[in-house]
PDB file of N, CA and C in Angstrom:
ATOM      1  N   UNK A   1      10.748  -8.185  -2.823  1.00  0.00           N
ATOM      2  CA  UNK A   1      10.960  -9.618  -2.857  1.00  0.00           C
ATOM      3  C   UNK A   1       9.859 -10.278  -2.052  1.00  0.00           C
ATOM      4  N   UNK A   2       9.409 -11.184  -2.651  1.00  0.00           N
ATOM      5  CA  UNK A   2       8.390 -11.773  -1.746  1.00  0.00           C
ATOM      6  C   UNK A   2       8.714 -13.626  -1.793  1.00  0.00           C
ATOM      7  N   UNK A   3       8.266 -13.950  -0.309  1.00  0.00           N
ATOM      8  CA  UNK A   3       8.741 -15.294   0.138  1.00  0.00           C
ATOM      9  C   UNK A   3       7.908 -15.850   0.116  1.00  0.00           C
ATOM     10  N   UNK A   4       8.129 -17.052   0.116  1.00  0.00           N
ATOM     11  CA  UNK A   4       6.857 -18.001  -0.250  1.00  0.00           C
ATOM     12  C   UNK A   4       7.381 -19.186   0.561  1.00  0.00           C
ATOM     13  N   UNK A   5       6.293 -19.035   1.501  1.00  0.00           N
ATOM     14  CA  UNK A   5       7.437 -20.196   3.105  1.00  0.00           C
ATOM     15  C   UNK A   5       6.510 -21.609   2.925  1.00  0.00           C
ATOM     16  N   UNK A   6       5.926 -21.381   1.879  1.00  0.00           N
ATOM     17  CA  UNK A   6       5.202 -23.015   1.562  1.00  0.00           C
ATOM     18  C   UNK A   6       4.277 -23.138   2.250  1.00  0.00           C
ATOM     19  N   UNK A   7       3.306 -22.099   2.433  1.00  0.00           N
ATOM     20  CA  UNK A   7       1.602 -22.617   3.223  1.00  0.00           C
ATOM     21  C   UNK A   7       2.168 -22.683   4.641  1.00  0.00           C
ATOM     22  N   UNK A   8       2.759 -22.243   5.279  1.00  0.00           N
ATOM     23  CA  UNK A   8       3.242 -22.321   6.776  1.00  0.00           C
ATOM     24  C   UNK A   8       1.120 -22.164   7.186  1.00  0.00           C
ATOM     25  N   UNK A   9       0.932 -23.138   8.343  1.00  0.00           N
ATOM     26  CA  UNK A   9      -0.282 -23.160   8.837  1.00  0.00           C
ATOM     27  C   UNK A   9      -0.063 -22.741  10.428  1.00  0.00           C
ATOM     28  N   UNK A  10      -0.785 -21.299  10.107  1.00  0.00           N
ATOM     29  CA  UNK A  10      -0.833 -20.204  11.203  1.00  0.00           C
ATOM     30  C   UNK A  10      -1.638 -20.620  12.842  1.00  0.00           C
ATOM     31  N   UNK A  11      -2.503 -21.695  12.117  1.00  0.00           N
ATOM     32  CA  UNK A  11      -3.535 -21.788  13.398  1.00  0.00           C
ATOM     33  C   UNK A  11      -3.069 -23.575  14.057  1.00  0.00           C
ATOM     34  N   UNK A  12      -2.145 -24.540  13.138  1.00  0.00           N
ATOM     35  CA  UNK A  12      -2.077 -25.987  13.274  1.00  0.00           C
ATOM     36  C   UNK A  12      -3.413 -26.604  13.118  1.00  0.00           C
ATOM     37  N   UNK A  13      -3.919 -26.662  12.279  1.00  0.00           N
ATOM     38  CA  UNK A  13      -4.660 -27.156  12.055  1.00  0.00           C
ATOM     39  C   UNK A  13      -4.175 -27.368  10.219  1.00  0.00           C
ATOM     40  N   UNK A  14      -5.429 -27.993   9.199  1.00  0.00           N
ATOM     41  CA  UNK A  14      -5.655 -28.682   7.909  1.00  0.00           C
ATOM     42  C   UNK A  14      -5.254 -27.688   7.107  1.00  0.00           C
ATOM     43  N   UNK A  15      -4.489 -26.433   7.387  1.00  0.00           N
ATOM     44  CA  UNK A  15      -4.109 -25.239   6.408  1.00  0.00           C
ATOM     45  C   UNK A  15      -5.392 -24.485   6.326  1.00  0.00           C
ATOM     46  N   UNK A  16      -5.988 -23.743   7.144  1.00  0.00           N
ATOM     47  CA  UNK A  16      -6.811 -23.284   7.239  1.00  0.00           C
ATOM     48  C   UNK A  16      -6.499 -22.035   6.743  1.00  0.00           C
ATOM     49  N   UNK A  17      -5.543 -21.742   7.873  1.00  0.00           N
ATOM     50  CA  UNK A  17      -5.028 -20.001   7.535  1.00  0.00           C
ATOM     51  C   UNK A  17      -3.464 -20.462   7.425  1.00  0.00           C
ATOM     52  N   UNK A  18      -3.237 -20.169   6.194  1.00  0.00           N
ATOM     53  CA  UNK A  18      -1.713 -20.106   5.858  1.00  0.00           C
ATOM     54  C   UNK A  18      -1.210 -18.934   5.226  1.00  0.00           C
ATOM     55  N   UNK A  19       0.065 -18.704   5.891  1.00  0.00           N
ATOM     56  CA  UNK A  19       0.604 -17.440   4.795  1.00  0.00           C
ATOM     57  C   UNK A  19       1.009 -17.727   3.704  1.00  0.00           C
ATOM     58  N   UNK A  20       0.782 -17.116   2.889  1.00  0.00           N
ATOM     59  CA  UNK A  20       0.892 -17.397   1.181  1.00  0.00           C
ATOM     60  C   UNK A  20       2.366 -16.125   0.889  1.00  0.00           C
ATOM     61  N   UNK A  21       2.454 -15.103   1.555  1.00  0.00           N
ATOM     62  CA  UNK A  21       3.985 -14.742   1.390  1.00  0.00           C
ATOM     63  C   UNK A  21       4.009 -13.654   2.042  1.00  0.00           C
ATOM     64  N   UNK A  22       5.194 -13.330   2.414  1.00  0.00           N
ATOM     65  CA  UNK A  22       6.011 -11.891   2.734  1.00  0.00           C
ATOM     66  C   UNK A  22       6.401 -11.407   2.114  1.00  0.00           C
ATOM     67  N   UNK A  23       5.598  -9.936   2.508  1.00  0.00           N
ATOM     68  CA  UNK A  23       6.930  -8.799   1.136  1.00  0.00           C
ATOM     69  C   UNK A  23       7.884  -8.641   1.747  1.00  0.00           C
ATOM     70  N   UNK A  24       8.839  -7.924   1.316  1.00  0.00           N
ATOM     71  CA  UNK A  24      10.627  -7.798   1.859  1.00  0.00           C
ATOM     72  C   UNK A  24      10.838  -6.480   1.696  1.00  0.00           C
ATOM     73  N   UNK A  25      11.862  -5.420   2.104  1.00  0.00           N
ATOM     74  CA  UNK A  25      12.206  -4.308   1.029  1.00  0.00           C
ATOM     75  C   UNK A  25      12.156  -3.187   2.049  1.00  0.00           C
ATOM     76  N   UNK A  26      11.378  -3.385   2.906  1.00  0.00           N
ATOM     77  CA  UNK A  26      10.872  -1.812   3.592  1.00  0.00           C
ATOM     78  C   UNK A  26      12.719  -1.185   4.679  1.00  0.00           C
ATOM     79  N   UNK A  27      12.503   0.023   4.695  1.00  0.00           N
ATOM     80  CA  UNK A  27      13.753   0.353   5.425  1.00  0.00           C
ATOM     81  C   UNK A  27      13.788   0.300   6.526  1.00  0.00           C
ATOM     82  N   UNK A  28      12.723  -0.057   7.406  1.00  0.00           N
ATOM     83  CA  UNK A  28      12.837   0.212   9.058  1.00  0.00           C
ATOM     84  C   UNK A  28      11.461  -0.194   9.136  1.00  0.00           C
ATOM     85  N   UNK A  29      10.565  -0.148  10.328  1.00  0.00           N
ATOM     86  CA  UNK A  29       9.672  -0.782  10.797  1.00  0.00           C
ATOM     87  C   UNK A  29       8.551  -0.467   9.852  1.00  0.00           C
ATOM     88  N   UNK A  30       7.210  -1.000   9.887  1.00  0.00           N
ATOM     89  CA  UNK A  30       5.977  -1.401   8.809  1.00  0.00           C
ATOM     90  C   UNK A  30       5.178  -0.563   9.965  1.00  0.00           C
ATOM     91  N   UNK A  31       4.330   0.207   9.823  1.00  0.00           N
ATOM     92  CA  UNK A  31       3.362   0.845  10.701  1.00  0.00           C
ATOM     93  C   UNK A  31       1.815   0.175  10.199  1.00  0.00           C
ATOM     94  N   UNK A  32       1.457   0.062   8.551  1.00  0.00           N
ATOM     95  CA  UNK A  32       0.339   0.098   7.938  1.00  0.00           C
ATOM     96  C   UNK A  32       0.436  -0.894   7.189  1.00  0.00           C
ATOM     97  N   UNK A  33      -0.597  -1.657   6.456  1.00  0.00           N
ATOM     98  CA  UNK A  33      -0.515  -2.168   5.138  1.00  0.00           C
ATOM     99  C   UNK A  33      -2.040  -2.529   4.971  1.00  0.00           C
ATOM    100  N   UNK A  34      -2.522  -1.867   3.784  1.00  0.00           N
ATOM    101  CA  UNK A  34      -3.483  -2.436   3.408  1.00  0.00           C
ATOM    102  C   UNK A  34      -3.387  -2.526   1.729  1.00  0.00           C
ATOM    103  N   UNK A  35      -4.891  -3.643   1.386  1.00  0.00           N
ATOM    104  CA  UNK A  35      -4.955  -4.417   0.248  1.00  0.00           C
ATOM    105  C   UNK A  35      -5.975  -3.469  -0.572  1.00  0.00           C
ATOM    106  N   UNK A  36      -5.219  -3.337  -1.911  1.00  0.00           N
ATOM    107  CA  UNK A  36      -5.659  -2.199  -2.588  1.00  0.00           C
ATOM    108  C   UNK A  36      -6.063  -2.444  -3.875  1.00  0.00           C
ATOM    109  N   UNK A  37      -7.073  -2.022  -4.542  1.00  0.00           N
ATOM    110  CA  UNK A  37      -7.342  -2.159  -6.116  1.00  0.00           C
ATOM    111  C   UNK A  37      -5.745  -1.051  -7.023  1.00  0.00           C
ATOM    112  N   UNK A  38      -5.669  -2.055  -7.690  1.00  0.00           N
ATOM    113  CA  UNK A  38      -4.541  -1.640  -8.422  1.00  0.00           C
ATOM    114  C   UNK A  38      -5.058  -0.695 -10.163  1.00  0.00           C
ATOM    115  N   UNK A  39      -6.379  -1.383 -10.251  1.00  0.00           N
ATOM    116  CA  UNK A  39      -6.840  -1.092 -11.532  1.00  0.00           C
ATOM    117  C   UNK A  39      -8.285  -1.497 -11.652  1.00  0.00           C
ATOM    118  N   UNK A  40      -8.871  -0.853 -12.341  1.00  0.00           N
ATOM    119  CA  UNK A  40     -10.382  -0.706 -12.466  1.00  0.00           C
ATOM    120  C   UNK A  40     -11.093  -2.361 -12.689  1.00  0.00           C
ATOM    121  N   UNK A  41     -10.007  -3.348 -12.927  1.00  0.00           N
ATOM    122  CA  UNK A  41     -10.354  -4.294 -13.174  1.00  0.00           C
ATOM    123  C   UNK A  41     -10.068  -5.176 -11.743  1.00  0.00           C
ATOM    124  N   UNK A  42      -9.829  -6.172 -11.285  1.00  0.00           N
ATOM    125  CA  UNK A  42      -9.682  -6.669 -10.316  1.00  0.00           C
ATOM    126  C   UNK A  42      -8.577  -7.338  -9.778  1.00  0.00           C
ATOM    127  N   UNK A  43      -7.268  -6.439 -10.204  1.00  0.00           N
ATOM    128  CA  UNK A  43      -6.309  -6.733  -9.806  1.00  0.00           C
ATOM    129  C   UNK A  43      -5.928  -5.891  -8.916  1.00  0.00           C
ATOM    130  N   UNK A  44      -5.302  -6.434  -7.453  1.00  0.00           N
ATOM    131  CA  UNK A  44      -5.124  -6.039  -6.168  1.00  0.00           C
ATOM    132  C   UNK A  44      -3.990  -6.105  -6.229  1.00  0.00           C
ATOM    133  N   UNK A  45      -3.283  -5.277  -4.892  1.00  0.00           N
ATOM    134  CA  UNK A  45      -1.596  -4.631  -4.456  1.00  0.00           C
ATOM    135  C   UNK A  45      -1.788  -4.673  -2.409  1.00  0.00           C
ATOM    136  N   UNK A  46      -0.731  -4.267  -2.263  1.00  0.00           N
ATOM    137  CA  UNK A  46      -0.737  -3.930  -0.874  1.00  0.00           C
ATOM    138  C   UNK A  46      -0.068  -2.381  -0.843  1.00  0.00           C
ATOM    139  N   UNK A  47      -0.628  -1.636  -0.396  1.00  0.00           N
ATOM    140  CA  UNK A  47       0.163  -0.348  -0.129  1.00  0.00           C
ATOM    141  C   UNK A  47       0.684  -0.477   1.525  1.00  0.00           C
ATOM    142  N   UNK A  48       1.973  -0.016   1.890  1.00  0.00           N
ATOM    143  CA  UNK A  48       2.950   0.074   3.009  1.00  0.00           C
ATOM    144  C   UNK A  48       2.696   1.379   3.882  1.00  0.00           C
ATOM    145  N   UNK A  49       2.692   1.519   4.863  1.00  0.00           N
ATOM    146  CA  UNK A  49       3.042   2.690   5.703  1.00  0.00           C
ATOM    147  C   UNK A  49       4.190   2.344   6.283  1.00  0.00           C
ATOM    148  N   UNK A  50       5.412   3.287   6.249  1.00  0.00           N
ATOM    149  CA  UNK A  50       6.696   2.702   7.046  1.00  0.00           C
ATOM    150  C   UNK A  50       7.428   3.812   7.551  1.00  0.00           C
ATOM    151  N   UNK A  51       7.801   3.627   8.557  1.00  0.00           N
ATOM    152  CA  UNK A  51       9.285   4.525   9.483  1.00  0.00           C
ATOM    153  C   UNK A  51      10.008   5.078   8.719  1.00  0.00           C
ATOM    154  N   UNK A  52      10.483   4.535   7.612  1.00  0.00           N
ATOM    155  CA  UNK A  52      11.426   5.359   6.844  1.00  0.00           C
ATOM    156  C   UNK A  52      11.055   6.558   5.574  1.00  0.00           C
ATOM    157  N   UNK A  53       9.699   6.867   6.089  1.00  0.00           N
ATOM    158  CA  UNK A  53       8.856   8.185   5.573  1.00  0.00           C
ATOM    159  C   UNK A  53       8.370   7.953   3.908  1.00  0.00           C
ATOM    160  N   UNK A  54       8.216   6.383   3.587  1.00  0.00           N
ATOM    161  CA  UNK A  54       8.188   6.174   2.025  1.00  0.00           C
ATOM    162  C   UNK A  54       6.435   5.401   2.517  1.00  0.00           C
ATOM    163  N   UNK A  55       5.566   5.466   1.301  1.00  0.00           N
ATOM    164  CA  UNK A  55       4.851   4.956   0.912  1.00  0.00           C
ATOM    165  C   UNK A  55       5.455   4.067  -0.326  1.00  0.00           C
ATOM    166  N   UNK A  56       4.900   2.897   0.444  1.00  0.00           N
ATOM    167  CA  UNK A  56       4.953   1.258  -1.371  1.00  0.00           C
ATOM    168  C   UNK A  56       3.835   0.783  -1.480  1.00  0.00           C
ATOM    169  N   UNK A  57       4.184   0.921  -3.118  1.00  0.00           N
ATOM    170  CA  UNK A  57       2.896  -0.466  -3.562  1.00  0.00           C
ATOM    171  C   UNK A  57       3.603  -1.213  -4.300  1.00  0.00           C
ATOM    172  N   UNK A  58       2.743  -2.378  -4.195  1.00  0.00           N
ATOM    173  CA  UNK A  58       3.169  -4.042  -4.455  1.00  0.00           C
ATOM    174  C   UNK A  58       2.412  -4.645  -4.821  1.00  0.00           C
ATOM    175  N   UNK A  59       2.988  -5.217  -5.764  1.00  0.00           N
ATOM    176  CA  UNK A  59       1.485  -5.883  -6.337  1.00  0.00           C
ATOM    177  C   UNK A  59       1.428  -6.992  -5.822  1.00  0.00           C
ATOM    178  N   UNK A  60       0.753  -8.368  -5.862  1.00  0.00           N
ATOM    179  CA  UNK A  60       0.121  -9.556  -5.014  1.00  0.00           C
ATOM    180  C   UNK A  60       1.882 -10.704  -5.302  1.00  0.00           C
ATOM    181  N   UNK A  61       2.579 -10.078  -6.337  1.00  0.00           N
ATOM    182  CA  UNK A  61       3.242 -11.250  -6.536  1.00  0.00           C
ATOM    183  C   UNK A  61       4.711 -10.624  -5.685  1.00  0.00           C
ATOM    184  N   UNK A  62       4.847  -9.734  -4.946  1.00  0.00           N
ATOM    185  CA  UNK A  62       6.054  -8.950  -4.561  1.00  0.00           C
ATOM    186  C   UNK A  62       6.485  -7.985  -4.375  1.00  0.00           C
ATOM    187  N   UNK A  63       6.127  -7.684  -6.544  1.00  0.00           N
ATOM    188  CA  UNK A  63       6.602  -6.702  -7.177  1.00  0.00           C
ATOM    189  C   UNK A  63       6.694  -5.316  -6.727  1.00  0.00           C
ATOM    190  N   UNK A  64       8.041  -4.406  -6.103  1.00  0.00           N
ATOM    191  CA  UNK A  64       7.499  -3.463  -5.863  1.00  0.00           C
ATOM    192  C   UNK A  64       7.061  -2.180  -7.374  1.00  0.00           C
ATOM    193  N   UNK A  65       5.851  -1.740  -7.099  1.00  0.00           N
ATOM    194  CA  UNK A  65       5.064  -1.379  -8.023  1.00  0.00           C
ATOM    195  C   UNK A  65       5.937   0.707  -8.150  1.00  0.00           C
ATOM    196  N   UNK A  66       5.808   0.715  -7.165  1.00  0.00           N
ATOM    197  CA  UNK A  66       6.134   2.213  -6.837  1.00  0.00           C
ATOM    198  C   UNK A  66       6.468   2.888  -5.207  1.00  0.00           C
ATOM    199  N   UNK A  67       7.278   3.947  -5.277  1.00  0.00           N
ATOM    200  CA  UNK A  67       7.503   4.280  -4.314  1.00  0.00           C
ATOM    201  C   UNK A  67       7.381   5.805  -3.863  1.00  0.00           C
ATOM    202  N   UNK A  68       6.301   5.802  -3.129  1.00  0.00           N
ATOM    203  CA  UNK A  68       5.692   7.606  -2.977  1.00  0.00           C
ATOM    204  C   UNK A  68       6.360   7.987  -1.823  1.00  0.00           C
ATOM    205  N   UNK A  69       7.286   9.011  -1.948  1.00  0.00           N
ATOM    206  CA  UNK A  69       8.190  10.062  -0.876  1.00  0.00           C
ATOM    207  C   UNK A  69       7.767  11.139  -1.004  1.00  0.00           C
ATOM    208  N   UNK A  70       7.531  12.394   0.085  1.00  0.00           N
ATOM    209  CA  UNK A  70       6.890  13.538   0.101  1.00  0.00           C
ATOM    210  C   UNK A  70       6.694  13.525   1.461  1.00  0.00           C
ATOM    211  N   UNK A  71       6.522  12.482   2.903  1.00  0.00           N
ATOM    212  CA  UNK A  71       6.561  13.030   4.442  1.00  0.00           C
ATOM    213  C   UNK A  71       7.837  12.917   4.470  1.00  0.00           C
ATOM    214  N   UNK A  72       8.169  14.043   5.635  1.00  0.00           N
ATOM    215  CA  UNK A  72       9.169  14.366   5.684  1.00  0.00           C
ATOM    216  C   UNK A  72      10.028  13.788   7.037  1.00  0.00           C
ATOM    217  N   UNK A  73      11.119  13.048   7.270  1.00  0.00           N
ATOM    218  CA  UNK A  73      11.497  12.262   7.957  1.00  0.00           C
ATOM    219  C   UNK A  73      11.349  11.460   9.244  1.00  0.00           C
ATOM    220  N   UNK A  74      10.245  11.778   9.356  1.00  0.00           N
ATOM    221  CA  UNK A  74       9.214  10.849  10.856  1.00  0.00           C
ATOM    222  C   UNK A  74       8.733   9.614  10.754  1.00  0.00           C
ATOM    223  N   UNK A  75       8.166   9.237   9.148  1.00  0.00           N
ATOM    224  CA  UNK A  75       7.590   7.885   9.263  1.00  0.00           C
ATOM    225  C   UNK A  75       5.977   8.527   8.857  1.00  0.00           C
ATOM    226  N   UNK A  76       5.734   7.230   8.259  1.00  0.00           N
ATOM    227  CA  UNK A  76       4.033   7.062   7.942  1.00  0.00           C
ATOM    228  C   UNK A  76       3.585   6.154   8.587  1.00  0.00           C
ATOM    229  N   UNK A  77       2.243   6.645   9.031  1.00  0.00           N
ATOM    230  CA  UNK A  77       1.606   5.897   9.969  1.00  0.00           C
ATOM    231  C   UNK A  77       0.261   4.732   9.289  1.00  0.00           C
ATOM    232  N   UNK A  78       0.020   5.419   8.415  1.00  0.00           N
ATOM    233  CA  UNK A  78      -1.394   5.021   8.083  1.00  0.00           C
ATOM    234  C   UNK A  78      -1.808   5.513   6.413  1.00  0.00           C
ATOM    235  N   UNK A  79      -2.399   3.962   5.794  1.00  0.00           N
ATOM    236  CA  UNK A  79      -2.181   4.505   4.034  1.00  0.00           C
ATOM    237  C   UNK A  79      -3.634   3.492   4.139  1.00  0.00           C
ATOM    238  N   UNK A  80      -4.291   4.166   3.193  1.00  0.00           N
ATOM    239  CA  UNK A  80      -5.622   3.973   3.037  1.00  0.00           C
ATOM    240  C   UNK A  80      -6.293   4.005   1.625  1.00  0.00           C
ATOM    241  N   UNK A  81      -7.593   3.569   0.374  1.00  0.00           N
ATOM    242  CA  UNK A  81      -7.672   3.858  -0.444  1.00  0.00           C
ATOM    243  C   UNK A  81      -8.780   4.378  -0.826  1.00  0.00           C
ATOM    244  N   UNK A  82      -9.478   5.080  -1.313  1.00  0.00           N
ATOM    245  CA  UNK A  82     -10.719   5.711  -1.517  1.00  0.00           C
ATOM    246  C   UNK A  82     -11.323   4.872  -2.239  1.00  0.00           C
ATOM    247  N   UNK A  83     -12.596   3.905  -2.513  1.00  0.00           N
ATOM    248  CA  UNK A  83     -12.800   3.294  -4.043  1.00  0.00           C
ATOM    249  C   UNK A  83     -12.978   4.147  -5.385  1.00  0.00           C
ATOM    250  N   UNK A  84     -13.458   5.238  -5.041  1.00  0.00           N
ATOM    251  CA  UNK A  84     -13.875   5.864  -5.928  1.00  0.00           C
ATOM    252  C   UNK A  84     -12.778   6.544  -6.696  1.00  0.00           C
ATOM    253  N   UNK A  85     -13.669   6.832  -8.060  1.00  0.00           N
ATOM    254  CA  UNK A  85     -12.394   7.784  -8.696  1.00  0.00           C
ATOM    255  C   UNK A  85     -12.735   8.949  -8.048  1.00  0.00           C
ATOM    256  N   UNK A  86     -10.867  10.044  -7.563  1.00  0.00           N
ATOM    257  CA  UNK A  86     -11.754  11.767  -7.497  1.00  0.00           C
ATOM    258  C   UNK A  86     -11.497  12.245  -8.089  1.00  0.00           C
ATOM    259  N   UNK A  87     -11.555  13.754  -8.755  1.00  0.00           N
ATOM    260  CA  UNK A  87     -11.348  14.707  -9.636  1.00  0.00           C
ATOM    261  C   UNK A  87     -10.814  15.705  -8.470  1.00  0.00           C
ATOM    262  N   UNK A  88      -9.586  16.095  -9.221  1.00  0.00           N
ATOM    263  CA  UNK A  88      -8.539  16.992  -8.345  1.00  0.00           C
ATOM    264  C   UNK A  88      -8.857  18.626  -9.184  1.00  0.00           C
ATOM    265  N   UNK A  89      -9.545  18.326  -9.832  1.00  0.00           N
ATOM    266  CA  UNK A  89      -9.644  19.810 -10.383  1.00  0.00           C
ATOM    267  C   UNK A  89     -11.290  19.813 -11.699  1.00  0.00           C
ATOM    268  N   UNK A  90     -11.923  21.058 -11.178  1.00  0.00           N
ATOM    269  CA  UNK A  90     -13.683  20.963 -12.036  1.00  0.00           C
ATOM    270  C   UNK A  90     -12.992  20.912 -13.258  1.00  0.00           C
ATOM    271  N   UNK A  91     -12.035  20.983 -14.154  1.00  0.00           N
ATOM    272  CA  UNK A  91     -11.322  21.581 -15.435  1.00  0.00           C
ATOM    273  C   UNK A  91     -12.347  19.979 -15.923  1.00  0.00           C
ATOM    274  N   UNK A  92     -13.062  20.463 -17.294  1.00  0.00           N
ATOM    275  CA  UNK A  92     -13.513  19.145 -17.920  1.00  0.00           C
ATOM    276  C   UNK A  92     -12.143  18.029 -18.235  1.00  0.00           C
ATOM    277  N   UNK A  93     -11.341  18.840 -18.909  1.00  0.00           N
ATOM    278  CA  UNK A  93     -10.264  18.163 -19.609  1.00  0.00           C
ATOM    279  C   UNK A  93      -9.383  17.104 -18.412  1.00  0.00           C
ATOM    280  N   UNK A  94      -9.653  17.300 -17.001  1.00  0.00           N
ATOM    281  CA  UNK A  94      -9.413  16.773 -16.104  1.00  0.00           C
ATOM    282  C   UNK A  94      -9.678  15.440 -15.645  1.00  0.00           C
ATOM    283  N   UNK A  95      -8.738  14.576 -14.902  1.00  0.00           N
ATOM    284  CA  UNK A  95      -9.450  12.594 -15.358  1.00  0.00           C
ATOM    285  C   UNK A  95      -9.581  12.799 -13.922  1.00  0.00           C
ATOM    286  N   UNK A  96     -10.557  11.740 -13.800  1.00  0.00           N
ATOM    287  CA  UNK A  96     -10.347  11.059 -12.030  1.00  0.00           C
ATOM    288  C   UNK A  96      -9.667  10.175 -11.728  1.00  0.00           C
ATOM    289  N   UNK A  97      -9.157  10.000 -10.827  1.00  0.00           N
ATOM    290  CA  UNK A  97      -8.381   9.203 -10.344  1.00  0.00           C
ATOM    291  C   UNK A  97      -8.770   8.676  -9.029  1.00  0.00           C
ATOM    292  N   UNK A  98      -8.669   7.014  -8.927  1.00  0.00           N
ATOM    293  CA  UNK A  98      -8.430   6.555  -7.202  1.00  0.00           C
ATOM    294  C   UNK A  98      -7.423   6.828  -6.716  1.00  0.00           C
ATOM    295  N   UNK A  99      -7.734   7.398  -5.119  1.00  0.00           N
ATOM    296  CA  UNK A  99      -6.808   8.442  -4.474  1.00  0.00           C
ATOM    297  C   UNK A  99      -6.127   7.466  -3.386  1.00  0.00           C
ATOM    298  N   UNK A 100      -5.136   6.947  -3.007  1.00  0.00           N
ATOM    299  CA  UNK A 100      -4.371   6.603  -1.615  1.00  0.00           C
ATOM    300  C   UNK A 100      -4.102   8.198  -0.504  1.00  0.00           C
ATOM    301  N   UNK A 101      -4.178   8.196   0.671  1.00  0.00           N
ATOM    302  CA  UNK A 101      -4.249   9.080   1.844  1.00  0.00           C
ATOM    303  C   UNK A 101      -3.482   8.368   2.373  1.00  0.00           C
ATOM    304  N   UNK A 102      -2.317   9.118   3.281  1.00  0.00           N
ATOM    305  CA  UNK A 102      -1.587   8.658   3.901  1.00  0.00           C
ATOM    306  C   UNK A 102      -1.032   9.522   4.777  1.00  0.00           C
ATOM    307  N   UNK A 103      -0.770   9.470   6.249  1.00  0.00           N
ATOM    308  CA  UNK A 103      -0.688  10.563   7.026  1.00  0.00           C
ATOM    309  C   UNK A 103       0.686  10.265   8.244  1.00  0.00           C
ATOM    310  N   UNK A 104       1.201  10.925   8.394  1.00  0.00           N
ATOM    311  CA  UNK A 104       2.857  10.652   8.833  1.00  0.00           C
ATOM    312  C   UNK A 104       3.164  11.393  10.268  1.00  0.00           C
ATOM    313  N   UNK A 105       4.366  11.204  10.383  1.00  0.00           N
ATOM    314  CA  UNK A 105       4.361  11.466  11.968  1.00  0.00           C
ATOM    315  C   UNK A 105       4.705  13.174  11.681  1.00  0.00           C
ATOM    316  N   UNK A 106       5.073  13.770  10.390  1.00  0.00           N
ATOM    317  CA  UNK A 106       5.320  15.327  10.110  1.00  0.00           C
ATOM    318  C   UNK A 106       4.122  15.710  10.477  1.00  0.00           C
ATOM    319  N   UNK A 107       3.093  14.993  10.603  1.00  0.00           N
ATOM    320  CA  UNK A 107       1.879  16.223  10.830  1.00  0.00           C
ATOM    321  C   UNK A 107       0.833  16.358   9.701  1.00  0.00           C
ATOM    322  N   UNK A 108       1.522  15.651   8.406  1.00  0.00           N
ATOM    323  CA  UNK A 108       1.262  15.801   6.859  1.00  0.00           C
ATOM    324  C   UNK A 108      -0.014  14.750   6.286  1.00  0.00           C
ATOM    325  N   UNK A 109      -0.924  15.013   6.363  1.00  0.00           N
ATOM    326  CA  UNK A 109      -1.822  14.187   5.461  1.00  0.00           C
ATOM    327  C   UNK A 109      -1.558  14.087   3.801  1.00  0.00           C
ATOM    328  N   UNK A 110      -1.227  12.814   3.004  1.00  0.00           N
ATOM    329  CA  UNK A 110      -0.913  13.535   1.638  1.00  0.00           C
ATOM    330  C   UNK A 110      -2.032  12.703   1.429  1.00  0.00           C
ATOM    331  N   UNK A 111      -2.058  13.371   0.055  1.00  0.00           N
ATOM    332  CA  UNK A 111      -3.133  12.724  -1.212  1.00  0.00           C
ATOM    333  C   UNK A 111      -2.638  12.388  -2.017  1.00  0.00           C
ATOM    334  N   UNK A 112      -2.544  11.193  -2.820  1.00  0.00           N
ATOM    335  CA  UNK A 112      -1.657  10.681  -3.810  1.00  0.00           C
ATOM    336  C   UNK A 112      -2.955   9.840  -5.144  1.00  0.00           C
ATOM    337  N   UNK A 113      -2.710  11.054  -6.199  1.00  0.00           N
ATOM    338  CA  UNK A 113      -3.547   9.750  -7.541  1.00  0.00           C
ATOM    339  C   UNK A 113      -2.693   9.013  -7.718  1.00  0.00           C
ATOM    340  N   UNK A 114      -3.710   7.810  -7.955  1.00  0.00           N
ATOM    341  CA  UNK A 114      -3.056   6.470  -8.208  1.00  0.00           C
ATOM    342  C   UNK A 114      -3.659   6.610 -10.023  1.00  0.00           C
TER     343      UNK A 114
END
């Protein structure tokens, strides 16, 4: 769910810096968030790092897009995106993919194609 608090102006001043919205949804505290290419074209998301051991993506309007589980009950600290496409395997028949990294309080670095 995302809020839309009407240009709230962060600094008081002419709307310089206003928040344009909040996402909603997460289970327990936010550790990470960064702004992510969603698709080869130029549509952007936010991916989540959160306490409750889930990776999210969201796209710009809310939407939650997806939800990556695999650390194991500590929390994620930190989610990041590669630009590039990688190849997870030399196999020709094999695609690349842009990769999200995300590393948790288990100890666990994952790799996730997007």
């Amino acid at each position: 769910e995302l809020e839309h608090p009407g240009g709230i102006d962060a600094t008081g001043g002419a709307g310089t810096w206003a928040c344009r919205g909040i996402f909603r949804g997460h289970g327990a505290r936010l550790w990470d968030a960064n702004l992510i290419p969603l698709s080869e074209s130029s549509a952007l998301g936010v991916a989540t790092a959160c306490e409750d051991s889930i990776v999210r993506l969201f796209a710009l309007d809310g939407t939650l897009l997806r939800e990556l589980r695999g650390h194991q009950t500590r929390g994620v600290r930190c989610v990041v995106v590669h630009p590039k496409a990688v190849r997870f395997d030399k196999a020709p028949a094999c695609s690349a993919h842009r990769v999200l990294v995300s590393g948790g309080e288990d100890g666990a670095v994952k790799v996730w194609p997007l």
